[in-house]
Structures are given as C-alpha cells and as structure tokens.
N, C-alpha and C. Protein backbone atom coordinates (compact mmCIF):
# COMPACT_ATOMS: atom_id res chain seq x y z
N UNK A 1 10.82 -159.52 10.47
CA UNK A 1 9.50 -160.03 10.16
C UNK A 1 9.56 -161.29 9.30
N UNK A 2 10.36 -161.42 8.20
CA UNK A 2 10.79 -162.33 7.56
C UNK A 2 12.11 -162.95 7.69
N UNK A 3 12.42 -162.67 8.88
CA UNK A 3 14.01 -163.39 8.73
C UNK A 3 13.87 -165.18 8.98
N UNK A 4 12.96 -165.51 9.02
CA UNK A 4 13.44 -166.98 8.89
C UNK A 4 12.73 -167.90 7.74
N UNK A 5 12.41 -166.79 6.55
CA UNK A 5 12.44 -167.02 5.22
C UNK A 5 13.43 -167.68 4.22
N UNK A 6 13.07 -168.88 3.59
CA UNK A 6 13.98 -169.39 3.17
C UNK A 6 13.43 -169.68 1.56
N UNK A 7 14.58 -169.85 0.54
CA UNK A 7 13.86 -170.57 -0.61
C UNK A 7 13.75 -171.86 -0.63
N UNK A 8 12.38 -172.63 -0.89
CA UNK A 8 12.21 -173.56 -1.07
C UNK A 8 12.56 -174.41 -2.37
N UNK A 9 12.65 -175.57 -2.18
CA UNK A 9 12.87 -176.64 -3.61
C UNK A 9 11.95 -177.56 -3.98
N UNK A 10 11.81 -177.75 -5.14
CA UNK A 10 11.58 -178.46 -6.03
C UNK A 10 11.18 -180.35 -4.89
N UNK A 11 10.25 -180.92 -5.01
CA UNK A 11 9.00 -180.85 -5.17
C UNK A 11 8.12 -180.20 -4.15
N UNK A 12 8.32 -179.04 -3.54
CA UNK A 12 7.68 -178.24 -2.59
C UNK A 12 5.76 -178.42 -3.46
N UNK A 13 5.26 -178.78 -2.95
CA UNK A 13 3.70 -178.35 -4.03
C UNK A 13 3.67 -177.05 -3.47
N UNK A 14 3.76 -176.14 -2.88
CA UNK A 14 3.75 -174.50 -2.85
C UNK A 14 3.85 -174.29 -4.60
N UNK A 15 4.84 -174.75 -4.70
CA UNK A 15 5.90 -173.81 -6.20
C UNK A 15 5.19 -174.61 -7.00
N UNK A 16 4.09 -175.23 -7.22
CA UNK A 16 3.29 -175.68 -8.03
C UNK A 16 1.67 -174.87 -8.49
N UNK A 17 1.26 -174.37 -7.61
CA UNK A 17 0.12 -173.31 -7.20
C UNK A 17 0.35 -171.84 -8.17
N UNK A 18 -0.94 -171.90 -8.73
CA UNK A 18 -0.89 -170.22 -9.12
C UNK A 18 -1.02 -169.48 -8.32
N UNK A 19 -0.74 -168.51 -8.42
CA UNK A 19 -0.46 -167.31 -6.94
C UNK A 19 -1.62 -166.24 -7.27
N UNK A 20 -2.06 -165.78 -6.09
CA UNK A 20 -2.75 -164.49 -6.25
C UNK A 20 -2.37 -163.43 -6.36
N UNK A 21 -3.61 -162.49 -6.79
CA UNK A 21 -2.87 -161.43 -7.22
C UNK A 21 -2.88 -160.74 -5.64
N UNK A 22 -1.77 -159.52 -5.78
CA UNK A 22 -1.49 -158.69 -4.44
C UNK A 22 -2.50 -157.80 -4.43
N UNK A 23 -3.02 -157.18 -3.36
CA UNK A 23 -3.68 -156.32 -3.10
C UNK A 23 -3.72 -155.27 -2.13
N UNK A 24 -2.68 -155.69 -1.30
CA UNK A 24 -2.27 -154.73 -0.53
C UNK A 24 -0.85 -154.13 -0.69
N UNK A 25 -0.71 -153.23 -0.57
CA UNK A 25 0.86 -152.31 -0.90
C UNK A 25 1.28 -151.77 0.47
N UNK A 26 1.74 -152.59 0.86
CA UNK A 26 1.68 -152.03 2.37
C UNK A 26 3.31 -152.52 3.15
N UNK A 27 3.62 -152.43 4.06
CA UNK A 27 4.53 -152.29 4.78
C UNK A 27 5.30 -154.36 5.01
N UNK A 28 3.70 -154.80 4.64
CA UNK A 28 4.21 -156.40 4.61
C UNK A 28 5.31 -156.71 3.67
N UNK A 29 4.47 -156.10 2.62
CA UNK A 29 4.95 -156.14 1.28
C UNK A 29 6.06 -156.01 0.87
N UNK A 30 6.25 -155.04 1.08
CA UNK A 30 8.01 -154.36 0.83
C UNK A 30 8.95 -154.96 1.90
N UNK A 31 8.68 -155.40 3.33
CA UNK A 31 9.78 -156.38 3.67
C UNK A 31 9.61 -157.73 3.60
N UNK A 32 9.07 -158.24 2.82
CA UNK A 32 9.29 -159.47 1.95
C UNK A 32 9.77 -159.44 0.66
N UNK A 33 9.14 -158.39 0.05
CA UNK A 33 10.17 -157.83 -0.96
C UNK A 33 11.66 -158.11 -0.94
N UNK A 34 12.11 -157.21 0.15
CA UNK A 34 13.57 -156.80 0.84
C UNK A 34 14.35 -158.47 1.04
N UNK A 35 13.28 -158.95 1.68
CA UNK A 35 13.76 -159.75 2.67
C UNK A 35 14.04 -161.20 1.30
N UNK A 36 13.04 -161.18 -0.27
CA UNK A 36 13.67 -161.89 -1.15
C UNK A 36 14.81 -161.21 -1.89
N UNK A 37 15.18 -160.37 -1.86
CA UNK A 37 16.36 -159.58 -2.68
C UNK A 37 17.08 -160.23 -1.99
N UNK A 38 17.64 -160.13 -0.36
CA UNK A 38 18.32 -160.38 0.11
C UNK A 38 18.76 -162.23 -0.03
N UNK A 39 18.06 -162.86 -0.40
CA UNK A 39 17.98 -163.90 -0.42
C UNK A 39 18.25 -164.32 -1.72
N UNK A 40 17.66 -163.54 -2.93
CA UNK A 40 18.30 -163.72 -4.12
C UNK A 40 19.97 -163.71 -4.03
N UNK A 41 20.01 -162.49 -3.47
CA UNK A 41 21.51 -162.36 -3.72
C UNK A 41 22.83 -163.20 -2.79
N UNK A 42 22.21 -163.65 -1.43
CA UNK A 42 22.81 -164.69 -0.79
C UNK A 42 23.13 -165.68 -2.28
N UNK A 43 22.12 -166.38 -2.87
CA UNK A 43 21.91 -167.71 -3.29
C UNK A 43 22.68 -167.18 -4.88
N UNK A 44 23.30 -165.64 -4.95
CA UNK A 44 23.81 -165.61 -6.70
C UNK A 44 22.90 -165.83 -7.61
N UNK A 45 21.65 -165.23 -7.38
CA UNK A 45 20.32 -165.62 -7.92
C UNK A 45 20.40 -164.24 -9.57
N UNK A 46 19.69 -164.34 -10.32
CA UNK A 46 19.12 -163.17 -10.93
C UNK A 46 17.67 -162.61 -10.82
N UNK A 47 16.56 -163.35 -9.96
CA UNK A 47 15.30 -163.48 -9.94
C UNK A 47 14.99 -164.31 -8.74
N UNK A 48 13.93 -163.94 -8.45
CA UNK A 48 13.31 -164.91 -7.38
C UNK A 48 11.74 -164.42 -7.26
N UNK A 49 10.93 -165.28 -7.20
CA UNK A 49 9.60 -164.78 -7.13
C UNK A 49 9.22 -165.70 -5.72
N UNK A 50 7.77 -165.14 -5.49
CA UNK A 50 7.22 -164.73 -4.04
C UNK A 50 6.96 -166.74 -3.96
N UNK A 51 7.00 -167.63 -4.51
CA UNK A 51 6.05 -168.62 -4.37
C UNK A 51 8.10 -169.69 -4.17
N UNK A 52 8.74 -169.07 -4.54
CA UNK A 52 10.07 -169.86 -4.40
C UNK A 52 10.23 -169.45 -2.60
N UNK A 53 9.57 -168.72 -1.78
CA UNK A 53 9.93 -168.39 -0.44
C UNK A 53 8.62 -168.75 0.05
N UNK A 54 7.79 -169.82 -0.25
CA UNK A 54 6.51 -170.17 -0.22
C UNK A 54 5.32 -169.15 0.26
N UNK A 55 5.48 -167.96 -0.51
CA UNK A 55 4.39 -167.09 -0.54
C UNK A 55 3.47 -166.96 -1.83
N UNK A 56 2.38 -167.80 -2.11
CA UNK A 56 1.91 -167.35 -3.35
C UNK A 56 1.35 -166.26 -3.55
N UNK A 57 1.96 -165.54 -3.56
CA UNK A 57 1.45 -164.08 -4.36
C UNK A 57 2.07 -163.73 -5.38
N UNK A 58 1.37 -163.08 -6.46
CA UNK A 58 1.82 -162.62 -7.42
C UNK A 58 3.45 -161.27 -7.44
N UNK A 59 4.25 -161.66 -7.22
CA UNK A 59 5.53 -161.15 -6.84
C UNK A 59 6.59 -161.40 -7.27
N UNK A 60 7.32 -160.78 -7.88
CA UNK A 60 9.01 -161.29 -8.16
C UNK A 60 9.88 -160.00 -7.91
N UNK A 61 10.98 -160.63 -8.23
CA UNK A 61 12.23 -159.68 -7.80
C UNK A 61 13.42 -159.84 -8.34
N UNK A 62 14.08 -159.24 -9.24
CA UNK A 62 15.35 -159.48 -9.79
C UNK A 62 16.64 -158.51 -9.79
N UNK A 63 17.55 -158.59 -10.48
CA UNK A 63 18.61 -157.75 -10.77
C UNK A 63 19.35 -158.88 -11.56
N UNK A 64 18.90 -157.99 -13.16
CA UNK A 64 19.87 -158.84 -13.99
C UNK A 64 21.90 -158.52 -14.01
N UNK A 65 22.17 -157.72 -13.23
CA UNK A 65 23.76 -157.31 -13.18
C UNK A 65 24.19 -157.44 -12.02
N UNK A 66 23.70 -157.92 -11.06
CA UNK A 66 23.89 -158.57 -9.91
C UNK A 66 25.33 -156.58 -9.47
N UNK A 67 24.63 -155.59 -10.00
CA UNK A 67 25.24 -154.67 -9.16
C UNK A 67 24.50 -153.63 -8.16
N UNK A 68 24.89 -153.38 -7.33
CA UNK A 68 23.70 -152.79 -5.97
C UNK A 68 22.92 -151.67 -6.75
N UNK A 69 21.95 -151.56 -6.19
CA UNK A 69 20.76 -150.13 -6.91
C UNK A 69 19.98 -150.58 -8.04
N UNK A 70 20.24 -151.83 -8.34
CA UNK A 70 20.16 -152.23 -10.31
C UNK A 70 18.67 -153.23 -10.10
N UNK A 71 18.55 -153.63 -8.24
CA UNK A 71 16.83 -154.06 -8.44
C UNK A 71 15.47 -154.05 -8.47
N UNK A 72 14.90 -154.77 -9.17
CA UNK A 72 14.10 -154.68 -9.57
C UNK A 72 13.01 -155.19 -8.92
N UNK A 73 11.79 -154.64 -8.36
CA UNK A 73 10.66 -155.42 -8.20
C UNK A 73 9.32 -155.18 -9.05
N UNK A 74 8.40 -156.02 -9.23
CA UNK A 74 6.97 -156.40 -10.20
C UNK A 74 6.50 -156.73 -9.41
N UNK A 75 4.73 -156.17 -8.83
CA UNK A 75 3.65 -157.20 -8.36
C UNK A 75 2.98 -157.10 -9.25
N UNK A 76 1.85 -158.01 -9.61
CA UNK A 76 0.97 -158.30 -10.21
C UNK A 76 1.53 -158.38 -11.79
N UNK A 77 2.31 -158.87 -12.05
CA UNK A 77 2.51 -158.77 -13.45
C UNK A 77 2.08 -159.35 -14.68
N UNK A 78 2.13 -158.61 -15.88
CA UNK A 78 1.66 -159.43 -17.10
C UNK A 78 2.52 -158.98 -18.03
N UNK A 79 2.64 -160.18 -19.16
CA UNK A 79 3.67 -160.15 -19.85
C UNK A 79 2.82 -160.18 -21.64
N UNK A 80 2.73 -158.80 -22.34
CA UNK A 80 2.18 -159.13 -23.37
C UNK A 80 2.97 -158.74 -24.38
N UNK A 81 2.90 -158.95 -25.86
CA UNK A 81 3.15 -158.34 -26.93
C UNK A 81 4.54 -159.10 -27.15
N UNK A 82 4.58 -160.10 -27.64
CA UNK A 82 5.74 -161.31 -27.22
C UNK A 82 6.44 -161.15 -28.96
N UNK A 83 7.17 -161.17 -29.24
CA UNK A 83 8.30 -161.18 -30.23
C UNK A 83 9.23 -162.09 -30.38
N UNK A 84 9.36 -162.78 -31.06
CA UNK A 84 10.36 -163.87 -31.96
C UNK A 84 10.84 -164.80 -30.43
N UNK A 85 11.59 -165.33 -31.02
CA UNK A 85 11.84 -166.83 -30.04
C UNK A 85 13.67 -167.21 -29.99
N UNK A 86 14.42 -167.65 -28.56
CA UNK A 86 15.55 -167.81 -28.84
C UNK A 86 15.77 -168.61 -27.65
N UNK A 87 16.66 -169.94 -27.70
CA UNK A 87 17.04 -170.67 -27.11
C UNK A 87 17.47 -170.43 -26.30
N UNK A 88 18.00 -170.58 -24.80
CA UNK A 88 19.02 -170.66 -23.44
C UNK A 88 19.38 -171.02 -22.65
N UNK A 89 20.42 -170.84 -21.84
CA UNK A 89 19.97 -171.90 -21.26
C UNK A 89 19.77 -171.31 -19.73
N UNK A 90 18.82 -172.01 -18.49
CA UNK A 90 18.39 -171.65 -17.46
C UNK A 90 18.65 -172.49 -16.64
N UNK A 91 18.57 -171.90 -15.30
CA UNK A 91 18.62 -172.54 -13.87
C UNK A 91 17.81 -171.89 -13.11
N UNK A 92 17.54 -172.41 -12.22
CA UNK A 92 16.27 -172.29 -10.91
C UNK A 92 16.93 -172.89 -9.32
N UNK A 93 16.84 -170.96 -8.74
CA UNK A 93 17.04 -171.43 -7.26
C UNK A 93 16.33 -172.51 -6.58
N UNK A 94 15.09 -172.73 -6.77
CA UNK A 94 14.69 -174.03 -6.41
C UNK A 94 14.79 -175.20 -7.05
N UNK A 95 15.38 -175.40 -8.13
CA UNK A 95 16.23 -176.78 -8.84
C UNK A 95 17.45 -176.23 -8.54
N UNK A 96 17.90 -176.71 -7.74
CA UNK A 96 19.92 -176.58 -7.52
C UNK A 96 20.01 -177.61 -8.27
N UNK A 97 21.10 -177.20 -9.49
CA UNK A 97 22.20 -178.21 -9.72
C UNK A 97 21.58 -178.53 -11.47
N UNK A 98 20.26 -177.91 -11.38
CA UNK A 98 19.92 -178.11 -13.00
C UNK A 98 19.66 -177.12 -13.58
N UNK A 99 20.01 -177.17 -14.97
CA UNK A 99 20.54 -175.99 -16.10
C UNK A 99 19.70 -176.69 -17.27
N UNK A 100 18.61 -176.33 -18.02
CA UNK A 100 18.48 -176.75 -19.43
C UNK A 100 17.99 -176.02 -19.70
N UNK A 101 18.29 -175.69 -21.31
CA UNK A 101 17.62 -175.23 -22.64
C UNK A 101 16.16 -175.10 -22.37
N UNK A 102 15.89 -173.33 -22.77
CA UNK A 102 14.67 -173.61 -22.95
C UNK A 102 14.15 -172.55 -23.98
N UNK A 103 13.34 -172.40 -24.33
CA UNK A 103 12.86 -171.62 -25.94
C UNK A 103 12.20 -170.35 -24.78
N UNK A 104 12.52 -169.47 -25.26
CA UNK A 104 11.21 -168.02 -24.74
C UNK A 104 11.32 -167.30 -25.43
N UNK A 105 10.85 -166.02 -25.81
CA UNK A 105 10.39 -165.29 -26.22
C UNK A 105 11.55 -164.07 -26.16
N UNK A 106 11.72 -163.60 -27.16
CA UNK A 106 13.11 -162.61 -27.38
C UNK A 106 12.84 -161.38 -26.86
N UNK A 107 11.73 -160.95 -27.13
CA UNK A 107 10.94 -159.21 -26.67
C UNK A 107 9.84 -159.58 -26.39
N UNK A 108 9.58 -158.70 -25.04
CA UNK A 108 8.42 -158.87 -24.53
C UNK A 108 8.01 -157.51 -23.74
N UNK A 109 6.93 -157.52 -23.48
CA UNK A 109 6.82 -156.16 -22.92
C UNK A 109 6.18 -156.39 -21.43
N UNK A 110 6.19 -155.89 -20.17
CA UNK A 110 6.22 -156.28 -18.85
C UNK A 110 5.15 -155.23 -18.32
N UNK A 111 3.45 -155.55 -18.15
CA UNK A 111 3.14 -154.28 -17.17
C UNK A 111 3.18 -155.03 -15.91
N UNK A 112 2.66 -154.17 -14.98
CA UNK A 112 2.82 -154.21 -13.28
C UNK A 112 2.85 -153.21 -12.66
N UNK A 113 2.70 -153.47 -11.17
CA UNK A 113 2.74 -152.75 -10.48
C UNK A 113 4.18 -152.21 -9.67
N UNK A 114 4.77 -151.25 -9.45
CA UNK A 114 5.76 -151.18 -8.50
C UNK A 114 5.26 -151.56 -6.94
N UNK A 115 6.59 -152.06 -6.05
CA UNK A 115 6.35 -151.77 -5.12
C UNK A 115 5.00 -150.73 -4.12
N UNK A 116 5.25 -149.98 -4.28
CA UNK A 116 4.24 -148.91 -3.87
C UNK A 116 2.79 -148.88 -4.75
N UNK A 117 2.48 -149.92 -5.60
CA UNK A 117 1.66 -149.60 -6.41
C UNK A 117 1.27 -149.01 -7.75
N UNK A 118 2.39 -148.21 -8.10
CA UNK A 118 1.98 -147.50 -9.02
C UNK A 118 2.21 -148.71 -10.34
N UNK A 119 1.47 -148.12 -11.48
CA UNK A 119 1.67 -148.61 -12.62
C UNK A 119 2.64 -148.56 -13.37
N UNK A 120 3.79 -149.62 -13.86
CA UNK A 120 5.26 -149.40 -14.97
C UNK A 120 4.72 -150.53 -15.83
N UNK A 121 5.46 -150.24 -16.92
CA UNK A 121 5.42 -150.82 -18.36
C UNK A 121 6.66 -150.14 -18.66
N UNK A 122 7.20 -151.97 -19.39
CA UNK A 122 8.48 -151.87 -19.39
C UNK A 122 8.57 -153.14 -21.00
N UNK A 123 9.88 -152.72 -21.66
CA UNK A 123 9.69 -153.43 -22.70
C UNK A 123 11.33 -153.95 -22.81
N UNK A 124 11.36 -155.40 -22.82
CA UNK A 124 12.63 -155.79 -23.05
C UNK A 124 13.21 -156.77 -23.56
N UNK A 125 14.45 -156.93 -23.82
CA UNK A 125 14.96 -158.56 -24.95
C UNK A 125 16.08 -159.21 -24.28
N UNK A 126 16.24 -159.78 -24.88
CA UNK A 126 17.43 -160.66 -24.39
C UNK A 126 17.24 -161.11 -22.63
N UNK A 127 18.33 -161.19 -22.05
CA UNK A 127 18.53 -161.84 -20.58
C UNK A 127 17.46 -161.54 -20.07
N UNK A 128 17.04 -159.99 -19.64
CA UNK A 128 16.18 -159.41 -18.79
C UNK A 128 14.85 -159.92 -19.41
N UNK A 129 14.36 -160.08 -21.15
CA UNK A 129 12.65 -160.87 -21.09
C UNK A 129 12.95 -162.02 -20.85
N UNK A 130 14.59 -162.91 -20.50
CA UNK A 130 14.19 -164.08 -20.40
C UNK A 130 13.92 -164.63 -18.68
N UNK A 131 14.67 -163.88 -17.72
CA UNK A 131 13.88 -163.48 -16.37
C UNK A 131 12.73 -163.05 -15.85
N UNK A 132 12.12 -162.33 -16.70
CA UNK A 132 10.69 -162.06 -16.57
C UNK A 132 9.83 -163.01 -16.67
N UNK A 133 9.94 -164.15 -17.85
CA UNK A 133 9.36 -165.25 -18.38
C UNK A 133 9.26 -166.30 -17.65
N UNK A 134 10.99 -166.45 -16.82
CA UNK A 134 11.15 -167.56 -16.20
C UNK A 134 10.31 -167.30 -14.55
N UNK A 135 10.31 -166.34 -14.11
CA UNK A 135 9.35 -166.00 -12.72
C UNK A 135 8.20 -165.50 -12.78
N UNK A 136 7.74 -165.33 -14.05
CA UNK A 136 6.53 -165.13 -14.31
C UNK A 136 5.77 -166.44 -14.22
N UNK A 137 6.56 -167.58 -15.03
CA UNK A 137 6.49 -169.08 -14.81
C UNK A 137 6.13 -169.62 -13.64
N UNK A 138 6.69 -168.71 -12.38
CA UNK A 138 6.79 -169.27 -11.09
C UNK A 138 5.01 -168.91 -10.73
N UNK A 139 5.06 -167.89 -11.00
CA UNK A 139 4.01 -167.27 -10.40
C UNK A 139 2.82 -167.97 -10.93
N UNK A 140 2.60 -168.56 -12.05
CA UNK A 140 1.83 -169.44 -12.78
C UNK A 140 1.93 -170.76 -12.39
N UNK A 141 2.74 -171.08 -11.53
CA UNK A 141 2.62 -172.93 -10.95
C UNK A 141 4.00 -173.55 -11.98
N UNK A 142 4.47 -173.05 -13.08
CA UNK A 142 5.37 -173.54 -13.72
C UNK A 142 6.66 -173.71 -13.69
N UNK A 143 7.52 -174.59 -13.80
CA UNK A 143 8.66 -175.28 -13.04
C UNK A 143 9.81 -175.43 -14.37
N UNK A 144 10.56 -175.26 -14.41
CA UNK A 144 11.87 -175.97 -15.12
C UNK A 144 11.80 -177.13 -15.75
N UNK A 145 11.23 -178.06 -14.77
CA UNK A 145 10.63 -179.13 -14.99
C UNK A 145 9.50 -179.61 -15.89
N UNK A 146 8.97 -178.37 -16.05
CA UNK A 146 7.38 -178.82 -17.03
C UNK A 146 8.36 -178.33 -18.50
N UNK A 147 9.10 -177.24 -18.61
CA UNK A 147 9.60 -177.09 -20.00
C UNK A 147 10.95 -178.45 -20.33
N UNK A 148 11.37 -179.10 -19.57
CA UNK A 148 12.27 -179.92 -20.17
C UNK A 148 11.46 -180.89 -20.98
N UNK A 149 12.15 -181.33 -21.80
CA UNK A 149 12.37 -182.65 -22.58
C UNK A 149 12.76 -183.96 -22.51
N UNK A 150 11.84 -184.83 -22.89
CA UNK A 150 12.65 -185.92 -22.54
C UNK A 150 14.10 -186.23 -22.47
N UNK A 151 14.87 -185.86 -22.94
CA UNK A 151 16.77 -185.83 -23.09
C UNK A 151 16.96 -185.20 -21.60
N UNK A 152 16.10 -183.81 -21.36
CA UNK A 152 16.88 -183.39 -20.59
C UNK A 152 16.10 -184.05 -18.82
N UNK A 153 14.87 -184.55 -18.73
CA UNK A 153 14.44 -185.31 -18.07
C UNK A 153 15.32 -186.52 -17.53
N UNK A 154 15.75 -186.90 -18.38
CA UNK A 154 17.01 -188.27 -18.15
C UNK A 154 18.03 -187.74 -17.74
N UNK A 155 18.70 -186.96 -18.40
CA UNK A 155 19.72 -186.06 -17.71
C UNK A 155 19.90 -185.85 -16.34
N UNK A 156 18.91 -185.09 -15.86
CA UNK A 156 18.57 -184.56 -14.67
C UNK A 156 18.15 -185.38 -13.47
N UNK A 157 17.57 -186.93 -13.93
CA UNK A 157 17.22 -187.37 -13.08
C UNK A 157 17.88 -188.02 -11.86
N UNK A 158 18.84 -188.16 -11.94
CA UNK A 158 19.23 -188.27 -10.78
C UNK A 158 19.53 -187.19 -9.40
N UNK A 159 19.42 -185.71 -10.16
CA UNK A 159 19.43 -184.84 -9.55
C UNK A 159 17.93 -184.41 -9.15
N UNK A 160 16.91 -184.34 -9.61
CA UNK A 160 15.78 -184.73 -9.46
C UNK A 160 15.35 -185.72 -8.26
N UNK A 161 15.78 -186.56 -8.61
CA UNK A 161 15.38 -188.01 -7.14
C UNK A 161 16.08 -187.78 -6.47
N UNK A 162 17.22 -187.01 -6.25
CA UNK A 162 18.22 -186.84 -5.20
C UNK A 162 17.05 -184.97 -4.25
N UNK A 163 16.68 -184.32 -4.89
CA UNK A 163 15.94 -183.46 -4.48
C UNK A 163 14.48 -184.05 -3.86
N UNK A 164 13.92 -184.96 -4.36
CA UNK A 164 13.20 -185.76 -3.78
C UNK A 164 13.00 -185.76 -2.53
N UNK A 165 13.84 -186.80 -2.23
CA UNK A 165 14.74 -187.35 -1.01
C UNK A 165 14.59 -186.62 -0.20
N UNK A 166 15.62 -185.54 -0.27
CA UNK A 166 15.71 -184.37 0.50
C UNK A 166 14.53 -184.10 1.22
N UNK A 167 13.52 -184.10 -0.09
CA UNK A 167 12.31 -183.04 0.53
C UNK A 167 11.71 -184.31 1.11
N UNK A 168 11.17 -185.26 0.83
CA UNK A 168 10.68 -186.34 1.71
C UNK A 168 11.33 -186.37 3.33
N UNK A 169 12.61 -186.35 3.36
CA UNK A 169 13.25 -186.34 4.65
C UNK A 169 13.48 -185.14 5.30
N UNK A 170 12.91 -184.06 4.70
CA UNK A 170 12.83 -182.99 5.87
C UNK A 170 10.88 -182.80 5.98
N UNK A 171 10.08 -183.70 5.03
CA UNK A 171 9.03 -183.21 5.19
C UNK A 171 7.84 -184.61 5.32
N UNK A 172 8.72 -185.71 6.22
CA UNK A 172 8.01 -186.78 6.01
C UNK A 172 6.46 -187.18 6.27
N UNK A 173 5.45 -186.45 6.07
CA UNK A 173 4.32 -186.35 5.38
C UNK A 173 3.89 -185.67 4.35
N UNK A 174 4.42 -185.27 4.19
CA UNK A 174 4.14 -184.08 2.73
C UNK A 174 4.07 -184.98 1.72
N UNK A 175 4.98 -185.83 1.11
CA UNK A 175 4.63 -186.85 0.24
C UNK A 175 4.62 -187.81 -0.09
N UNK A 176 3.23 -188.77 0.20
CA UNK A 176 3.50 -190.48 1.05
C UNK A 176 4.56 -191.32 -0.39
N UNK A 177 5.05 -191.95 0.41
CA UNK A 177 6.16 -192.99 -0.04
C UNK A 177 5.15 -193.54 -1.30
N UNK A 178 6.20 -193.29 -2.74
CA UNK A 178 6.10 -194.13 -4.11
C UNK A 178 4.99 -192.61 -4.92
N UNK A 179 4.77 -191.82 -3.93
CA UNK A 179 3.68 -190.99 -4.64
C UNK A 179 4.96 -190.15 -5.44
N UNK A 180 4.51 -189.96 -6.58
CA UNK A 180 5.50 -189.11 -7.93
C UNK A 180 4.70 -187.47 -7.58
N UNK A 181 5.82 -186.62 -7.39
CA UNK A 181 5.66 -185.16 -7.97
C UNK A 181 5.62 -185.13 -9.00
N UNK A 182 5.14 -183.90 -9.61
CA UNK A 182 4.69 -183.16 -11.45
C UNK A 182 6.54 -182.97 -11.47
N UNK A 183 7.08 -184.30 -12.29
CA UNK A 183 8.55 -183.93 -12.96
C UNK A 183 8.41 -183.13 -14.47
C-alpha cells in the first residue's frame, strides 16, 4: 500500500506544514506506520515522523536502541511539563549530511495516542525527550533549520544549496528559479 514511500528532503514545503491531527485508527494507519519504521531503519534513523514521508498527519515513529521490538509509535501527540534544558547535538533524515547543536528540554512528559488509539503517557529525559522534541518539531512545520544559528547557518550552507539543487532538479516547478526556501 505504501511501498513506494519515500523520505523526503529539505526544501520539500510538505515538511514545512503543520500536520493534522489523526482521526482514524484504522488499517491505513498502521501500514504507514509499518511502512515508516521500515524506512527509519533502512536510513539508520532514530525517529521519523509522518510529514518526512510527505504525509501531514500528526504521527511519528521511533526506536531509540535501534534493537528489534524496542518501537515506538505516537499519534496525535503532546508534549507537556518540560524540565531543565541541555545541549546536543542532532541530525535529520531529511537534512542528510547536517548535524548541529541544539538546546531542548531534559524531561518531558509525552501524551498520545497508540497505534490502535488508546491513550499512553509517558515521561522521559535524556536521548528519548530529545526525539520526541525533535519530531514533534516535524509535526509542527519545524526544521533543523529554523533552530540553527547563524555559525551554524554558514557552516551548513553549502550543504544546504547543494540540497536545493537536488530538489529543484527533481522537482522543476516546485520552486521558481532565485525563489529562497525558509533556511
């Protein structure tokens, strides 16, 4: 049903869009689910949410130990009750090739829905709230890109305009020539 699902990159405007919330729990659901696990884990991912495979819906999917049985899925999620702050550093399947520092939130607590619907609340620190944060990001229109810094903006840019490119030349109307994506 989804096999010719792919993750998209950076300046896709999909992965710019807030996503809706899910409302159906149904049979779609769970093999797109499936069908991003599988795709996380092709790509050595820890996370992947529904709007990186250009589905905006409120969706993600992870496994912070990259060992079988250990994943995880969230629809509709919210992230409250946020605790102290700690530097890290991150990457994004849809930014290949860029890694920067970014500040989040040390403890956080995660409700949502499972798969099937039901209600979990979940409370966590380190790696795992900083995956939650970062595809929760997704699901909100927010990019790698909106938390860098000028330092790391310069850095990156050539990897940046080189992703560009890319996407201009596999998508030559999508974004007329000299027009700037949200870097």
């Amino acid at each position: 049903m989804f096999e010719d699902l792919r993750i998209i990159c950076w300046p896709d405007p999909r992965l710019l869009r807030k996503s809706e919330a899910v409302e159906s729990f149904d049979e779609n659901l769970r093999a797109l689910a499936a069908r991003m696990l599988e795709l996380m884990r092709q790509a050595k991912g820890v996370g992947l949410a529904a709007p990186q495979v250009g589905h905006n819906i409120r969706l993600f999917v992870m496994n912070s130990t990259a060992e079988p049985g250990k994943e995880r899925i969230y629809v509709n999620p919210v992230l409250v009750d946020p605790d102290g702050e700690e530097e890290g550093e991150e990457g994004c399947l849809s930014l290949p090739g860029i890694n920067v520092k970014v500040v989040r939130n040390k403890l956080i607590t995660l409700e949502a829905k499972d798969i099937s619907g039901k209600p979990l609340q979940q409370r966590e620190s380190g790696y795992v709230a900083r995956i939650w944060q970062h595809e929760f990001d997704h699901l909100n229109g927010t990019l790698l890109t909106d938390r860098m810094g000028p330092a790391a903006k310069l850095t990156n840019r050539k990897t940046l305009d080189d992703l560009r490119v890319r996407y201009q030349a596999e998508h030559p109307k999508a974004l007329p020539a000299g027009k700037k994506s949200r870097r």
